[in-house]
Protein backbone atom coordinates (compact mmCIF):
# COMPACT_ATOMS: atom_id res chain seq x y z
CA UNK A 1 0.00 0.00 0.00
CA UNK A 2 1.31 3.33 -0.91
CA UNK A 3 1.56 6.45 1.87
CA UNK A 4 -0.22 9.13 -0.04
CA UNK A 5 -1.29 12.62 0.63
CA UNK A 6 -4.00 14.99 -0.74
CA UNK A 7 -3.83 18.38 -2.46
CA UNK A 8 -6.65 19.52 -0.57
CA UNK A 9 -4.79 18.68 2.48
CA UNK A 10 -2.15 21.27 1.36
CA UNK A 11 -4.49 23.66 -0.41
CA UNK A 12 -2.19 26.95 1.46
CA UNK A 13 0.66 25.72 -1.08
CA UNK A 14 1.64 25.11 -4.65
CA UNK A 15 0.60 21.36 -5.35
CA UNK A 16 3.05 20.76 -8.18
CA UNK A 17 5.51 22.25 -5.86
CA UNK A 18 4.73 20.35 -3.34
CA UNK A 19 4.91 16.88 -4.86
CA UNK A 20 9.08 17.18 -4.04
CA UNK A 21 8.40 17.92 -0.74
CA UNK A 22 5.83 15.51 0.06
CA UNK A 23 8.04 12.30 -1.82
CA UNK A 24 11.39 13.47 0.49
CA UNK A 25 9.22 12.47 3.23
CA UNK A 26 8.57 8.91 2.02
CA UNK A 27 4.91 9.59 0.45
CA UNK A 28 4.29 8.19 -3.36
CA UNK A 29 0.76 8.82 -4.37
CA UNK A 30 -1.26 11.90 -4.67
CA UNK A 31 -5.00 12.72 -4.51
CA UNK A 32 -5.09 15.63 -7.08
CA UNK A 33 -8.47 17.52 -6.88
CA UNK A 34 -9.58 19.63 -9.77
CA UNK A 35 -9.51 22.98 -8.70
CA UNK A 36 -9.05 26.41 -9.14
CA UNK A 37 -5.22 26.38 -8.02
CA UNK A 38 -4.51 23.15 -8.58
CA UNK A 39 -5.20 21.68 -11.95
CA UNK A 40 -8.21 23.75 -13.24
CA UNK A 41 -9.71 22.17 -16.42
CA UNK A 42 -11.00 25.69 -17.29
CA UNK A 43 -7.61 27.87 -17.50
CA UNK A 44 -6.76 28.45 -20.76
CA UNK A 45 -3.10 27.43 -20.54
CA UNK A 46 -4.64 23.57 -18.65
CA UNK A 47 -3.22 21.87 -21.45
CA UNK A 48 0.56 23.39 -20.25
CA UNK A 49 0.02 22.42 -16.46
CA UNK A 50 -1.38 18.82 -17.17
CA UNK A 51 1.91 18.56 -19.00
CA UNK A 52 3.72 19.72 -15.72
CA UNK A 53 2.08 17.88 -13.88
CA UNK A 54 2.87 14.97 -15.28
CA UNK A 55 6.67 15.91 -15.58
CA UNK A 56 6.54 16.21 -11.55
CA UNK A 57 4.59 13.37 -11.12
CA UNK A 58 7.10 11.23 -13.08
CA UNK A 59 9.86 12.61 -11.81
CA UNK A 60 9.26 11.68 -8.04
CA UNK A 61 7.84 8.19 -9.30
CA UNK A 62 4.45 9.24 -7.90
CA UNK A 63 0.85 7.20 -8.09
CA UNK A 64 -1.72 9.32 -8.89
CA UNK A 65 -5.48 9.50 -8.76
CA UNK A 66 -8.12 12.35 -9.91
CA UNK A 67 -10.74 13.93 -7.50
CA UNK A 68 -13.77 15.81 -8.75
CA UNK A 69 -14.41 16.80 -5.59
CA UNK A 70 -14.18 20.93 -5.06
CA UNK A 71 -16.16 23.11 -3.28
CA UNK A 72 -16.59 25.89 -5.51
CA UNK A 73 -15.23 25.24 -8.96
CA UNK A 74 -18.26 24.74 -10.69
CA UNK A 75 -20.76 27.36 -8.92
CA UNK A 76 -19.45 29.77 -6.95
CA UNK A 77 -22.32 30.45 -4.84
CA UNK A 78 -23.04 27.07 -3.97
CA UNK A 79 -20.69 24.21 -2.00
CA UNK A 80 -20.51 21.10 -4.58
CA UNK A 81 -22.65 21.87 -6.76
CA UNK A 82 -24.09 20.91 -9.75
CA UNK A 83 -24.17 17.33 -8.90
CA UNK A 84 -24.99 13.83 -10.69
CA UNK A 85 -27.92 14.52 -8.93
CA UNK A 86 -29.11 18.30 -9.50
CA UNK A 87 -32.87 18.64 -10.61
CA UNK A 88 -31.81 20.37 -13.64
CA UNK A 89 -30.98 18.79 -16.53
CA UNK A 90 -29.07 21.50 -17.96
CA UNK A 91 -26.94 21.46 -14.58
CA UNK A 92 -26.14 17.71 -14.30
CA UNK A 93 -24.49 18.47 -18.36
CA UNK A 94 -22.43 20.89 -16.71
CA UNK A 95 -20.83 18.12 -13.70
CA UNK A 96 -21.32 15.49 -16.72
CA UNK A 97 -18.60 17.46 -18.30
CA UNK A 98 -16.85 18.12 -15.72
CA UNK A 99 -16.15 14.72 -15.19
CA UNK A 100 -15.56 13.79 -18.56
CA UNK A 101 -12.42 16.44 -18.52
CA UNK A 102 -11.45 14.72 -15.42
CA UNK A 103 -10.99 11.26 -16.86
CA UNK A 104 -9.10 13.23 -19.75
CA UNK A 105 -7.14 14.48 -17.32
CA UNK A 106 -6.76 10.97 -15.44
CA UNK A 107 -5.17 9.51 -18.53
CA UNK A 108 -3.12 12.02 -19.44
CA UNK A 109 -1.37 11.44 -15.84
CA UNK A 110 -2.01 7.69 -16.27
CA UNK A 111 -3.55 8.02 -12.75
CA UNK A 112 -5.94 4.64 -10.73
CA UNK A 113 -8.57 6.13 -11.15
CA UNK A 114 -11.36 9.40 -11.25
CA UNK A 115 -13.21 9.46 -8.25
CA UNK A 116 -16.63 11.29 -7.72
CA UNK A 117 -19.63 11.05 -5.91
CA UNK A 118 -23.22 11.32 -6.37
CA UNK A 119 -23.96 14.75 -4.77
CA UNK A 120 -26.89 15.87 -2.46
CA UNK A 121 -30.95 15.70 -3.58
CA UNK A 122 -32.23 19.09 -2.92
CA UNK A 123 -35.60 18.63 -4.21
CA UNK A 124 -38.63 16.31 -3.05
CA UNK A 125 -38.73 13.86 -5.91
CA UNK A 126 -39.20 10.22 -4.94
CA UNK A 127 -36.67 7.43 -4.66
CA UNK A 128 -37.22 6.08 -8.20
CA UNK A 129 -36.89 8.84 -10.06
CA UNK A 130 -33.95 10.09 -7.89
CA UNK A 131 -32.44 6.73 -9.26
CA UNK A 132 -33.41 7.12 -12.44
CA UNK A 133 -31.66 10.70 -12.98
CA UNK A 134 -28.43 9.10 -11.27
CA UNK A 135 -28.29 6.26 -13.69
CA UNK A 136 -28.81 8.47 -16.59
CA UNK A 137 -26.08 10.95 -15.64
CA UNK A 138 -23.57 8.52 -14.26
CA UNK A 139 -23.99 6.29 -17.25
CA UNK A 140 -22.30 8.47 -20.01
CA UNK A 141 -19.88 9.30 -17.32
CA UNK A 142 -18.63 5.35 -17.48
CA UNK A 143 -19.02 4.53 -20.88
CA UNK A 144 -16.37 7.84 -21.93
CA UNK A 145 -14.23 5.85 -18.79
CA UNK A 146 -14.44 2.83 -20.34
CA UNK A 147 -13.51 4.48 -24.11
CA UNK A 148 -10.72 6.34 -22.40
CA UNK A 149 -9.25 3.19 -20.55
CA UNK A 150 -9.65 5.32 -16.99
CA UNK A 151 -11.13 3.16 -13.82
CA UNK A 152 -14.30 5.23 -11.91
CA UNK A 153 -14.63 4.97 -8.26
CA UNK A 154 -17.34 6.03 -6.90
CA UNK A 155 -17.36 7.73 -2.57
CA UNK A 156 -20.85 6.99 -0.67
CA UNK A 157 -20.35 10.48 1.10
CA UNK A 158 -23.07 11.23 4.22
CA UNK A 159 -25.69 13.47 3.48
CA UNK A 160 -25.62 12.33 -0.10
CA UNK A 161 -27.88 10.30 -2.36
CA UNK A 162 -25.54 7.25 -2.25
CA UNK A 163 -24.37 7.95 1.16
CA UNK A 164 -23.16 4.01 2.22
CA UNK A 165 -21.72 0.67 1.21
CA UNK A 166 -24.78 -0.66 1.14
CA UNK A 167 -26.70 2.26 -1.70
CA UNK A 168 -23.30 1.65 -3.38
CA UNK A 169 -24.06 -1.70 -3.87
CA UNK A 170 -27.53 -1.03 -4.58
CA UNK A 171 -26.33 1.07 -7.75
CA UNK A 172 -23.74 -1.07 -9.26
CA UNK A 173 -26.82 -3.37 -9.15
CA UNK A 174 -28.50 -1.27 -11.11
CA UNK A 175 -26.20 -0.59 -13.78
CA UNK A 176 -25.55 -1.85 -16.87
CA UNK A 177 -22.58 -4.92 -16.78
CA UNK A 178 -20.43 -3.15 -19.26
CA UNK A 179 -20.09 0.10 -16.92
CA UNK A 180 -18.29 -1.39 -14.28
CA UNK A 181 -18.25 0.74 -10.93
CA UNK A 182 -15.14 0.79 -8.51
CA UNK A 183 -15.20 1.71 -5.22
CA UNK A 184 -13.59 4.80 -2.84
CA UNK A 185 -13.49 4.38 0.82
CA UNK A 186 -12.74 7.34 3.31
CA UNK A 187 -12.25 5.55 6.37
CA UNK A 188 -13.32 7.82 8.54
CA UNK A 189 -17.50 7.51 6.53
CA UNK A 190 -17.01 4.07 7.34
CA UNK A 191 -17.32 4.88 11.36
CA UNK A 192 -19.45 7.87 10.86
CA UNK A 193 -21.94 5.82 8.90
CA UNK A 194 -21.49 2.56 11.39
CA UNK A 195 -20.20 0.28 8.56
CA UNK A 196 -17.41 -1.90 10.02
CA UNK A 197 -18.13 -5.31 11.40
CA UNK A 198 -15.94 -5.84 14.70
CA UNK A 199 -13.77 -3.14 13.00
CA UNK A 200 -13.27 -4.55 10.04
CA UNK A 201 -14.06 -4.04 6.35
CA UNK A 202 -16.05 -7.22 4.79
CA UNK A 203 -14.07 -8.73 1.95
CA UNK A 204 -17.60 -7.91 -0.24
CA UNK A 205 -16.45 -4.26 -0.18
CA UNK A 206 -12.25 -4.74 -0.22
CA UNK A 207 -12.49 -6.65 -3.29
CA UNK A 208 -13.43 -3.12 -5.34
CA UNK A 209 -11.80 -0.58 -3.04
CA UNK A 210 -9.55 1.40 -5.72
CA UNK A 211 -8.67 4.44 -3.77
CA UNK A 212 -8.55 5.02 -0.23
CA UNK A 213 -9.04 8.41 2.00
CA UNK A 214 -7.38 8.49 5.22
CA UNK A 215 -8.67 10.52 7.77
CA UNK A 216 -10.02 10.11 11.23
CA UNK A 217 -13.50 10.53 12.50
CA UNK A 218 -15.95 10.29 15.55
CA UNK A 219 -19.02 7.79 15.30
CA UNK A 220 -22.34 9.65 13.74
CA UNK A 221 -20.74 12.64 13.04
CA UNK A 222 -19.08 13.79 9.92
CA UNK A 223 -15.96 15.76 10.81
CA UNK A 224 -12.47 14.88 9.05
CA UNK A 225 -9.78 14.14 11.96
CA UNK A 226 -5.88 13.83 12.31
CA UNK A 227 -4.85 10.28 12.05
CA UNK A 228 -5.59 8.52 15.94
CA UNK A 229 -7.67 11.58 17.13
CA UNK A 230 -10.89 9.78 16.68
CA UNK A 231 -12.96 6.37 16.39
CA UNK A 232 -11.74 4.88 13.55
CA UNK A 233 -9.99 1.57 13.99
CA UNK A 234 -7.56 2.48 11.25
CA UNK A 235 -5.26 -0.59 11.91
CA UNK A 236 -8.16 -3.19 11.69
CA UNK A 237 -9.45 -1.71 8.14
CA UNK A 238 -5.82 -1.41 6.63
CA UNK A 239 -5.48 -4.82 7.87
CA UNK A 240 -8.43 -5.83 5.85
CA UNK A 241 -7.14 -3.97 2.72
CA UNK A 242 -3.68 -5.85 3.15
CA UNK A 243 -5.04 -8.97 3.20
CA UNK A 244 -7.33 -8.32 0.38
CA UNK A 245 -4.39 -7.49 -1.80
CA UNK A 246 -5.03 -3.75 -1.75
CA UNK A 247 -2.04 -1.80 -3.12
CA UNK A 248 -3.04 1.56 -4.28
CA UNK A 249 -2.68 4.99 -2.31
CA UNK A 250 -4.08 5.59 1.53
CA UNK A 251 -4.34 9.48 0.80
CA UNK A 252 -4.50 11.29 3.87
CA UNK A 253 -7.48 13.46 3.41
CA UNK A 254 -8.58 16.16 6.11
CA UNK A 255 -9.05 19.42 4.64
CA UNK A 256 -9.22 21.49 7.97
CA UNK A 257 -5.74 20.81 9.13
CA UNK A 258 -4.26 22.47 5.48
CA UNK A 259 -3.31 25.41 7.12
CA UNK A 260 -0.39 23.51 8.80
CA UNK A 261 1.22 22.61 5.39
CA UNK A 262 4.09 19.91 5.22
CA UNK A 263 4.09 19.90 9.35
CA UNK A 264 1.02 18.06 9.33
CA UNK A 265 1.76 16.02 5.80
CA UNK A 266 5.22 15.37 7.97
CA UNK A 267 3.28 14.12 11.58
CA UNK A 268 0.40 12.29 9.08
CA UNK A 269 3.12 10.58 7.43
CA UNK A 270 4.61 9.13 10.67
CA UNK A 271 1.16 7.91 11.67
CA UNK A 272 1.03 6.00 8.38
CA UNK A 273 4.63 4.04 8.74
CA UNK A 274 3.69 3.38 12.62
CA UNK A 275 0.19 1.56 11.15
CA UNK A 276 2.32 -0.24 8.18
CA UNK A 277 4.28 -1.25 10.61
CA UNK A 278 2.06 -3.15 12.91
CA UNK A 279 0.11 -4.49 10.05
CA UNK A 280 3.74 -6.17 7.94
CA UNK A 281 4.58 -7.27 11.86
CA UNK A 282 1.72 -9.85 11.87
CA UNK A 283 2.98 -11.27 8.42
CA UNK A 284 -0.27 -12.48 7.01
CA UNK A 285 0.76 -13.47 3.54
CA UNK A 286 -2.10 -10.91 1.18
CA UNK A 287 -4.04 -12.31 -1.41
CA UNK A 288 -3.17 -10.60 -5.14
CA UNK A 289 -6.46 -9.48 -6.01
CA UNK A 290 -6.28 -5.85 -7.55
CA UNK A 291 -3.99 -2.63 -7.65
């Protein structure tokens, strides 16, 4: 499994510049989320800084995986939104496009995988048709993947119309067998959202994990911690990863804690090796199921 660190975990600094820094302290993956100062699919010179990025990215020997997860980037007056899941039509183009240029951007980096989530319902419509305009945006979404050779992962996120394991499930059920629909796990949802069995993560849900969050978190309430600060039996769900043959990035992932820069990427970091550690200590030989 690879240490790996988030860009909107450092969003006070240059990420590009920042890849050095982070790879001197032992991390080799990077969560790169499309945003205004990071990798912004609607400057005019994009074209020039997916090109450095890539340079930087190669040069360090970095993993890489694409998050289409900002704030404001796509309506400045509202958090997140348009979504997959926007009443409008005309709005649900706009993140449908988004995304596309996202999984242009993923294999122009040769990055795991685009990540993305479904977004939040804001109006009263029932659950069918609430399915119904997920499966028809999402859809297009996989099938320009699948043309474009780039993996999807999809994050139940609270408060959102696929909010667990379990809707997850429900939707890859739901879709058609040629759009195939990985998985994203932020560790810290999994406690928030009381998903782990004796603290562990069921081999149904390992088996598709593609890209991991790492954060910490307090049962029933959705608030990214530092690593060991909250509930989440971190150990027990890496350990479940490891032995599922998990080796893709465990991107540390808790946006409040940015304004701390490389000291906290430095502190996170040592967090990580001490949980490696324990886990390689116990020697269970993992399974080789997926990267």
């Amino acid at each position: 499994m690879l240490p790996g660190y988030s860009t909107n975990t450092i969003s006070e600094l240059d990420g590009i510049d920042s890849v050095e820094d982070l790879a001197s302290m032992g991390y080799s993956s990077l969560a790169i989320t499309l945003d205004r100062h990071v990798l912004n699919p609607y400057r005019v010179d994009f074209e020039e800084h997916v090109t450095r990025w890539a340079d930087m990215l190669h040069r360090c020997g970095f993993a890489s995986v694409i998050e289409t997860g900002a704030r404001y980037l796509l309506d400045s007056q509202q958090k997140h939104e348009p979504t997959l899941m926007s009443q409008d039509p005309t709005a649900r183009q706009k993140r449908i496009d988004f995304l596309r240029s996202s999984i242009d951007v993923a294999s122009s980096l040769k990055s795991t995988c685009v990540s993305l989530w479904s977004g939040v319902v804001r109006d009263s419509a029932v659950e069918e048709t609430l399915w119904k305009r997920l499966l028809s945006s999402i859809e297009p979404v996989l099938e320009y993947a699948h043309e474009k050779n780039v993996a999807v992962a999809l994050e139940p996120e609270p408060g959102m119309f696929i909010d667990s394991l379990h809707r997850y499930e429900k939707l890859t059920k739901r879709l058609m067998p040629v759009h195939p629909l990985s998985l994203t796990i932020d560790t810290g949802h999994l406690v928030c959202m009381g998903e782990l069995h004796s603290g562990r993560l069921d081999s149904q849900w390992t088996q598709k994990v593609i890209n991991v969050h790492l954060d910490d978190m307090r049962a029933c309430r959705h608030d990214h911690l530092p690593l060991g600060t909250g509930d989440v039996p971190l150990e027990s769900i890496l350990q479940s990863l490891f032995e599922a043959g998990y080796k893709g990035g465990l991107h540390v992932e808790i946006p409040r804690q940015s304004h701390l820069g490389l000291a906290f990427a430095r502190t996170s970091k040592a967090a990580i090796d001490r949980l490696l550690e324990r886990i390689q200590t116990k020697r269970v030989v993992p399974r080789t199921l997926h990267t």
